[in-house]
N, C-alpha and C. Protein backbone atom coordinates (compact mmCIF):
# COMPACT_ATOMS: atom_id res chain seq x y z
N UNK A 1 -10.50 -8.45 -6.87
CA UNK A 1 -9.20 -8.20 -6.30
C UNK A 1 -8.33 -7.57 -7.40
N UNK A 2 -7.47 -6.51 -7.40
CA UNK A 2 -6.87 -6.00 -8.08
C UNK A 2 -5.60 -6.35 -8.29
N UNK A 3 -5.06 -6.16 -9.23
CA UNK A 3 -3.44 -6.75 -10.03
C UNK A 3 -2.40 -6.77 -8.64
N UNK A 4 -2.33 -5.32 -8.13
CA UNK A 4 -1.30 -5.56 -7.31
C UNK A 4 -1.72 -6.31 -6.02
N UNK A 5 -2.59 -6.58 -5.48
CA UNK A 5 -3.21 -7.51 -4.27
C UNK A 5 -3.09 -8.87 -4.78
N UNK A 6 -3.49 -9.23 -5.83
CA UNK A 6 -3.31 -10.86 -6.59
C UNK A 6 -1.70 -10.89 -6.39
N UNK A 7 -1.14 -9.86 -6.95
CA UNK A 7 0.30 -10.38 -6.57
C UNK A 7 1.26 -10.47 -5.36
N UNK A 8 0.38 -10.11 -3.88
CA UNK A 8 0.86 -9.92 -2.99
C UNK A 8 0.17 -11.29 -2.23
N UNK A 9 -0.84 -11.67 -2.58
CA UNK A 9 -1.24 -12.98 -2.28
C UNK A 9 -0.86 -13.98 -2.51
N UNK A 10 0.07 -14.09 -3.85
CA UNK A 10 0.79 -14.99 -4.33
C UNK A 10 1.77 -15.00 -3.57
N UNK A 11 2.29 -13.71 -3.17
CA UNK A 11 3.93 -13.89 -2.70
C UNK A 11 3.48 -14.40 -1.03
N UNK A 12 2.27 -14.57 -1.05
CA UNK A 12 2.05 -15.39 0.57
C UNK A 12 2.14 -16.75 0.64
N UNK A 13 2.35 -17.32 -0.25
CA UNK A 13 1.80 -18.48 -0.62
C UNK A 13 3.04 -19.25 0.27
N UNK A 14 2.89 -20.57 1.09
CA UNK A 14 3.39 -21.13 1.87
C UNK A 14 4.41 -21.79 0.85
N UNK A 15 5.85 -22.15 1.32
CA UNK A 15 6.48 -22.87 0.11
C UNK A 15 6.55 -23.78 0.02
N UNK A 16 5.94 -24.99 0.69
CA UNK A 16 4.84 -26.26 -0.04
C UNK A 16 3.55 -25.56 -1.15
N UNK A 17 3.38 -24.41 -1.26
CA UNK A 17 2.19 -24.09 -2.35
C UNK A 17 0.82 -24.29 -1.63
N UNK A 18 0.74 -24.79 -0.76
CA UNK A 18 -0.44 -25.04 -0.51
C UNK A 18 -1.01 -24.10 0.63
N UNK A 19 -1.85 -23.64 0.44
CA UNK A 19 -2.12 -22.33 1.28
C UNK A 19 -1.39 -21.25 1.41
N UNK A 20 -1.87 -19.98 1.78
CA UNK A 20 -1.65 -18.92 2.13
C UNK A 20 -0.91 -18.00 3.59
N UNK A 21 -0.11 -17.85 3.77
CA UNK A 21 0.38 -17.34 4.91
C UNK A 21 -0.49 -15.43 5.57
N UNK A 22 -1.38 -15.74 6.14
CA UNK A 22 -1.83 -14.92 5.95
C UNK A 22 -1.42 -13.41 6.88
N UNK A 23 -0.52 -13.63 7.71
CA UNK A 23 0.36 -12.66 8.05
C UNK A 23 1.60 -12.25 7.27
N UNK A 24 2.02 -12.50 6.05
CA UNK A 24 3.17 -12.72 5.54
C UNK A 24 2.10 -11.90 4.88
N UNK A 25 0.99 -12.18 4.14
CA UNK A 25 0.06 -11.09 3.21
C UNK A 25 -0.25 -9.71 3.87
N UNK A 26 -0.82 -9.85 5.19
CA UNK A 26 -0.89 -8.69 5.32
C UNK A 26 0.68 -7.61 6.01
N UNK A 27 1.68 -8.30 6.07
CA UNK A 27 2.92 -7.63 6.59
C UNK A 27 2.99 -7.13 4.67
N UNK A 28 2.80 -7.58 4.16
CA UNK A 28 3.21 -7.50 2.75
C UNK A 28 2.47 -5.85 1.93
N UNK A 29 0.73 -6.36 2.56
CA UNK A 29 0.26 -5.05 2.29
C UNK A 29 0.99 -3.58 3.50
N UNK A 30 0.94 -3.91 4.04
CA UNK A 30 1.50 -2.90 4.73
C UNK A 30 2.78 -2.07 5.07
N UNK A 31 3.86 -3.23 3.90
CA UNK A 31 4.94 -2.71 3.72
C UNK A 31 4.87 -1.73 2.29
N UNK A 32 4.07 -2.50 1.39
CA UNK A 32 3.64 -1.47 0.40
C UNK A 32 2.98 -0.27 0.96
N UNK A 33 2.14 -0.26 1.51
CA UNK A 33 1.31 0.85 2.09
C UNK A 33 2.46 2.43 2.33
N UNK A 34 3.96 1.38 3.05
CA UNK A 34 4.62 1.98 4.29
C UNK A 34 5.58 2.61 3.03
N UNK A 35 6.00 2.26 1.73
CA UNK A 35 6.90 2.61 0.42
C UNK A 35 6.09 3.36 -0.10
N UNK A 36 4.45 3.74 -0.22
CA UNK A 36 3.56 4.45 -0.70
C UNK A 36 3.56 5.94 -0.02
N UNK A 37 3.89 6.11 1.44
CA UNK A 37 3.56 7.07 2.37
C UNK A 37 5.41 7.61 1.91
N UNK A 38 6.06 6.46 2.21
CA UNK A 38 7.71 7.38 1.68
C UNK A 38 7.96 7.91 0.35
N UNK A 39 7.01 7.69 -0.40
CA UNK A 39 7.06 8.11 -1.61
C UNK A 39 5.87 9.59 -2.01
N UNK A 40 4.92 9.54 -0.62
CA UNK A 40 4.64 10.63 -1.18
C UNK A 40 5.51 11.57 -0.04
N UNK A 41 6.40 11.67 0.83
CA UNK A 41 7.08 12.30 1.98
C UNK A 41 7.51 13.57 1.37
N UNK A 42 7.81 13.74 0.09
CA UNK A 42 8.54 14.52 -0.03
C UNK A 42 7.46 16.01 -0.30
N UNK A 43 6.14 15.48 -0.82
CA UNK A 43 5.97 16.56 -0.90
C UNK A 43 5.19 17.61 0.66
N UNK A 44 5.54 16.91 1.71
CA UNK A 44 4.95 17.56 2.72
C UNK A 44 6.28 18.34 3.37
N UNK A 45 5.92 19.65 3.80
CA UNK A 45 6.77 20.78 4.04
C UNK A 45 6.31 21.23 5.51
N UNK A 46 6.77 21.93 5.45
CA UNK A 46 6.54 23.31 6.71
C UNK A 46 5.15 23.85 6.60
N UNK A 47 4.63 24.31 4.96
CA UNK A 47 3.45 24.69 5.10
C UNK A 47 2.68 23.83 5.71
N UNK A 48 1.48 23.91 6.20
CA UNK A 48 0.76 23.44 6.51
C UNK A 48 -0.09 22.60 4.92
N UNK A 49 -0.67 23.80 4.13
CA UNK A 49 -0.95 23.02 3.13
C UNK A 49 -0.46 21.91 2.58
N UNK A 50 0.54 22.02 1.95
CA UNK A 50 1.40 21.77 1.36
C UNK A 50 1.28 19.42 2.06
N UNK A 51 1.45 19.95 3.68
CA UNK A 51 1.07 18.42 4.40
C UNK A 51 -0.45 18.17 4.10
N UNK A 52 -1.14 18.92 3.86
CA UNK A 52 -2.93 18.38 3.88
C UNK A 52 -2.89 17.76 2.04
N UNK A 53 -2.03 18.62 1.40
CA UNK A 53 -2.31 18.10 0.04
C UNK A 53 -1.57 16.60 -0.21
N UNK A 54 -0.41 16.77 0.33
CA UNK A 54 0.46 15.67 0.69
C UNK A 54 -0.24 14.04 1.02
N UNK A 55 -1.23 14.08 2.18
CA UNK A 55 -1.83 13.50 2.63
C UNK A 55 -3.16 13.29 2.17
N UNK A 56 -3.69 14.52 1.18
CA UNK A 56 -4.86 14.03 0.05
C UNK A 56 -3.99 13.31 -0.84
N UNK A 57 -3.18 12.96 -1.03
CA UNK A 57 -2.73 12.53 -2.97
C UNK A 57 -2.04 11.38 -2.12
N UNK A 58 -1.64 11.03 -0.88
CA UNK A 58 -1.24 9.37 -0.38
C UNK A 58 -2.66 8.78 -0.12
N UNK A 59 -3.54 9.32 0.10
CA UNK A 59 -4.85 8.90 0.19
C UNK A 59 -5.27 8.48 -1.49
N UNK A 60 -5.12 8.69 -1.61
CA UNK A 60 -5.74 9.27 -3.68
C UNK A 60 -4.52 7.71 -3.97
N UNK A 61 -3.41 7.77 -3.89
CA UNK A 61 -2.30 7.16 -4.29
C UNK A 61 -3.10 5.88 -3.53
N UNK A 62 -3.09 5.25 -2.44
CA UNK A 62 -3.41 3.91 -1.75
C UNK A 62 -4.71 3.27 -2.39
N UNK A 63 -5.62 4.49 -2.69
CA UNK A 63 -7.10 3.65 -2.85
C UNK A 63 -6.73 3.25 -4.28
N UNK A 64 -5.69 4.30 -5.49
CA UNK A 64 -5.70 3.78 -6.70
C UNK A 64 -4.71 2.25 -6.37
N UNK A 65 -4.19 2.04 -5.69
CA UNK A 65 -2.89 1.39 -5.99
C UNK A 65 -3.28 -0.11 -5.68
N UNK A 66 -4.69 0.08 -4.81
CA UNK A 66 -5.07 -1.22 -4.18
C UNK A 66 -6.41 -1.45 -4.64
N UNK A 67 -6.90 -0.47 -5.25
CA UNK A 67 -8.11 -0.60 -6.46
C UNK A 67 -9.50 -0.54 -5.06
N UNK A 68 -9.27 0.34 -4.03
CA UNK A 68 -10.07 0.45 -2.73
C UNK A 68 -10.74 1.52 -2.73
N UNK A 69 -11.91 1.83 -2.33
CA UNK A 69 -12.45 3.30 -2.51
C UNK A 69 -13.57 3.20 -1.13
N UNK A 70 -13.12 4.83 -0.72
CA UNK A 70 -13.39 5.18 0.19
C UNK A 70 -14.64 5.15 0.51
């Protein structure tokens, strides 16, 4: 499991400590996911390219960020 997933598992953690909330983890990955895609937004344009490269490098960006490979 990678640095930033260990720390998104933690922040699931029920606040008795004991167990895991496991919708609270995955709303968690997927809000990161959702700050990952707005962060690469800017570089998609009108060109067409410009969105395919856009959408290679949020691809490229998610698998590094969550240590996941395609």
């Amino acid at each position: 499991m990678n640095q930033r997933i260990r720390e998104l598992w933690n922040q699931s953690r029920y606040p008795s400590g004991r167990g895991h909330d496991e919708q609270k983890f995955a709303e968690l990955i997927v809000k990161e996911c959702m700050n990952r895609v707005r962060s690469r937004q800017q570089f998609a344009g009108e060109d067409q390219q410009n969105v395919t490269q856009a959408f290679d490098l949020l691809v490229y960006d998610l698998e590094s960020h969550f240590g996941v490979e395609e």
